[in-house]
N, C-alpha and C. Protein backbone atom coordinates (compact mmCIF):
# COMPACT_ATOMS: atom_id res chain seq x y z
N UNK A 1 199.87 99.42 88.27
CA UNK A 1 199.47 98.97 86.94
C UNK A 1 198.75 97.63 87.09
N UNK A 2 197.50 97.22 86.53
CA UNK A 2 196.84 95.82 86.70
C UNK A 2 197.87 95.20 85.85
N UNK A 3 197.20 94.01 86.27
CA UNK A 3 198.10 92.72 85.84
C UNK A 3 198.11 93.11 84.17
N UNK A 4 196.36 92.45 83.87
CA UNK A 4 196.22 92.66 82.20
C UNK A 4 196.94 94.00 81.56
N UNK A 5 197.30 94.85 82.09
CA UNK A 5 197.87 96.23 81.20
C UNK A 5 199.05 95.46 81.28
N UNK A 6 200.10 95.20 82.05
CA UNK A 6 201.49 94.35 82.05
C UNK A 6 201.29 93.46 81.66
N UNK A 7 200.64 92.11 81.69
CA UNK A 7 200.46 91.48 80.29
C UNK A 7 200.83 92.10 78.86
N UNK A 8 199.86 92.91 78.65
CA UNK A 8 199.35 93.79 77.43
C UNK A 8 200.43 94.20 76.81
N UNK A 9 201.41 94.51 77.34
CA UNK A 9 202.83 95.55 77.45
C UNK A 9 203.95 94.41 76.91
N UNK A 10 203.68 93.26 78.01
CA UNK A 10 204.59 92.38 77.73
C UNK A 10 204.62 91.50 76.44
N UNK A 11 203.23 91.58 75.99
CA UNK A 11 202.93 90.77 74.71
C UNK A 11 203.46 91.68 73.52
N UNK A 12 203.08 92.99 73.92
CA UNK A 12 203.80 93.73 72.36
C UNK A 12 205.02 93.61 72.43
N UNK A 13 205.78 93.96 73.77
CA UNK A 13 207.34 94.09 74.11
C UNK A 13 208.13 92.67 72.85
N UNK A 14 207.10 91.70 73.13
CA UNK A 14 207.91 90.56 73.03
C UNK A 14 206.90 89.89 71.15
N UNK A 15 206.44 90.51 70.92
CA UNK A 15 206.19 90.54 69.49
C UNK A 15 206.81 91.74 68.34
N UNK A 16 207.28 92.89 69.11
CA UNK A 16 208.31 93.70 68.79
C UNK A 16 209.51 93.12 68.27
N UNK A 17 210.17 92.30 69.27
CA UNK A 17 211.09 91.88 69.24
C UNK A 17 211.43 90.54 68.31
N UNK A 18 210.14 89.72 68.25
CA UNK A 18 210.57 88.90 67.37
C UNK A 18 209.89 89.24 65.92
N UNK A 19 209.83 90.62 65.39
CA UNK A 19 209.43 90.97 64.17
C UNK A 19 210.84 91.83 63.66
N UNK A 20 211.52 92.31 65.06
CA UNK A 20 212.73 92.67 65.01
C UNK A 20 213.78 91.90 64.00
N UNK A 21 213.61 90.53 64.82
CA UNK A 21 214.92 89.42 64.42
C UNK A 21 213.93 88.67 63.31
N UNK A 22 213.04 88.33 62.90
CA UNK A 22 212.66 88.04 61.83
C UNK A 22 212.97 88.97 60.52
N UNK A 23 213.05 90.81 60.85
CA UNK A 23 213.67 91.74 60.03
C UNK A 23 215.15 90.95 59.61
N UNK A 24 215.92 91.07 60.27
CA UNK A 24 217.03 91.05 60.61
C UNK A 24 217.44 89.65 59.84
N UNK A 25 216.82 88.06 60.04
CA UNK A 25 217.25 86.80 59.28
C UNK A 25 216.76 87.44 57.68
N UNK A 26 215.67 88.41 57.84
CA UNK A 26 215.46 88.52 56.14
C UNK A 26 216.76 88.97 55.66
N UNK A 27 216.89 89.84 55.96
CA UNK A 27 218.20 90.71 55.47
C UNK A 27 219.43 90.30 55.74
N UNK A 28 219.36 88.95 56.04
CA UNK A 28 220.66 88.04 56.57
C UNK A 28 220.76 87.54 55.19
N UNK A 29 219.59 86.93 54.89
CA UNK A 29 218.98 85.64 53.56
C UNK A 29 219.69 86.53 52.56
N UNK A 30 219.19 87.57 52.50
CA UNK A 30 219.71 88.63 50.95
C UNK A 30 220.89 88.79 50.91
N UNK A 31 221.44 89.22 51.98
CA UNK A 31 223.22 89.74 52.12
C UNK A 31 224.12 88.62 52.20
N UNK A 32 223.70 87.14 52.67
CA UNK A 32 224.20 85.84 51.65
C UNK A 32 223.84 85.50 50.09
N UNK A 33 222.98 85.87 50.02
CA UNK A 33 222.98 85.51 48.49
C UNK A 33 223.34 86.79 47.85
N UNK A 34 223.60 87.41 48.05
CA UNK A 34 224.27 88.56 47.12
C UNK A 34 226.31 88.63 47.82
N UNK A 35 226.17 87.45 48.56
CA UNK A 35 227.35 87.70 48.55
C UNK A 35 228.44 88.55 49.51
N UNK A 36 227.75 89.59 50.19
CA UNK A 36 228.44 90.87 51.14
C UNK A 36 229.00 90.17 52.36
N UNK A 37 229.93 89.86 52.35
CA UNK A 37 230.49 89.20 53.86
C UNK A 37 230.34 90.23 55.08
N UNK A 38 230.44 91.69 54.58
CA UNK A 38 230.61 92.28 55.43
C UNK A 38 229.17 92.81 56.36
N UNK A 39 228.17 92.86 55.55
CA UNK A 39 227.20 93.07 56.09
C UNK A 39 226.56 91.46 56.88
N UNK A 40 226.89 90.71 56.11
CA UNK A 40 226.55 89.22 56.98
C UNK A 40 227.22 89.16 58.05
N UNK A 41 228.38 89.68 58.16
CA UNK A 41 228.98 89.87 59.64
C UNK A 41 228.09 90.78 60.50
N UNK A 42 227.80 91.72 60.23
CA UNK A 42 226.95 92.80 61.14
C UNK A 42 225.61 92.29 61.76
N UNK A 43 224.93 91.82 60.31
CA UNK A 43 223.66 91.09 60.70
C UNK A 43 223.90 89.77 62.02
N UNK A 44 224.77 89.13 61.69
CA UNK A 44 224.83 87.97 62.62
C UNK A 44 225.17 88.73 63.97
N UNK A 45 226.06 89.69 64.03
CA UNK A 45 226.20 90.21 65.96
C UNK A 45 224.64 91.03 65.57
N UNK A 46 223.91 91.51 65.08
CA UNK A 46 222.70 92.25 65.46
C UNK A 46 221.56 90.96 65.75
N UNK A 47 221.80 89.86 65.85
CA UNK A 47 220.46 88.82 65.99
C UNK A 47 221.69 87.87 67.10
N UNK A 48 222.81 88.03 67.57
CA UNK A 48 223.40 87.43 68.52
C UNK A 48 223.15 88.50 69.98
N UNK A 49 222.82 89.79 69.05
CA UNK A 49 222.41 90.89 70.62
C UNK A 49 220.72 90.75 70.53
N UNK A 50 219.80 90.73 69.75
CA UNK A 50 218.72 90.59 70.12
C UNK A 50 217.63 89.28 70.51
N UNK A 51 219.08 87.94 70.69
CA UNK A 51 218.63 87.21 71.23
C UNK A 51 218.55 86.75 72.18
């Protein structure tokens, strides 16, 4: 594989991922202000594993 294709790969890999955990603080923001402890628990181990 050339370099630039692994580059290429590595740049989406890793813009994937932080559109991932940017998902993830949104839906953190909402499930504190509405209050759900329980889903604020979930959210916080799902952005403690994708970090």
């Amino acid at each position: 594989m050339s370099q630039n294709r692994f580059q290429v790969i590595s740049k989406s890999k890793e813009t994937h991922r932080q559109n991932i955990q940017r998902n993830i603080e949104h839906r953190l923001e909402v499930a504190k202000a509405k209050g759900d402890e329980r889903l604020v628990g979930q959210l916080e181990a799902e952005i403690r594993y994708f970090s």
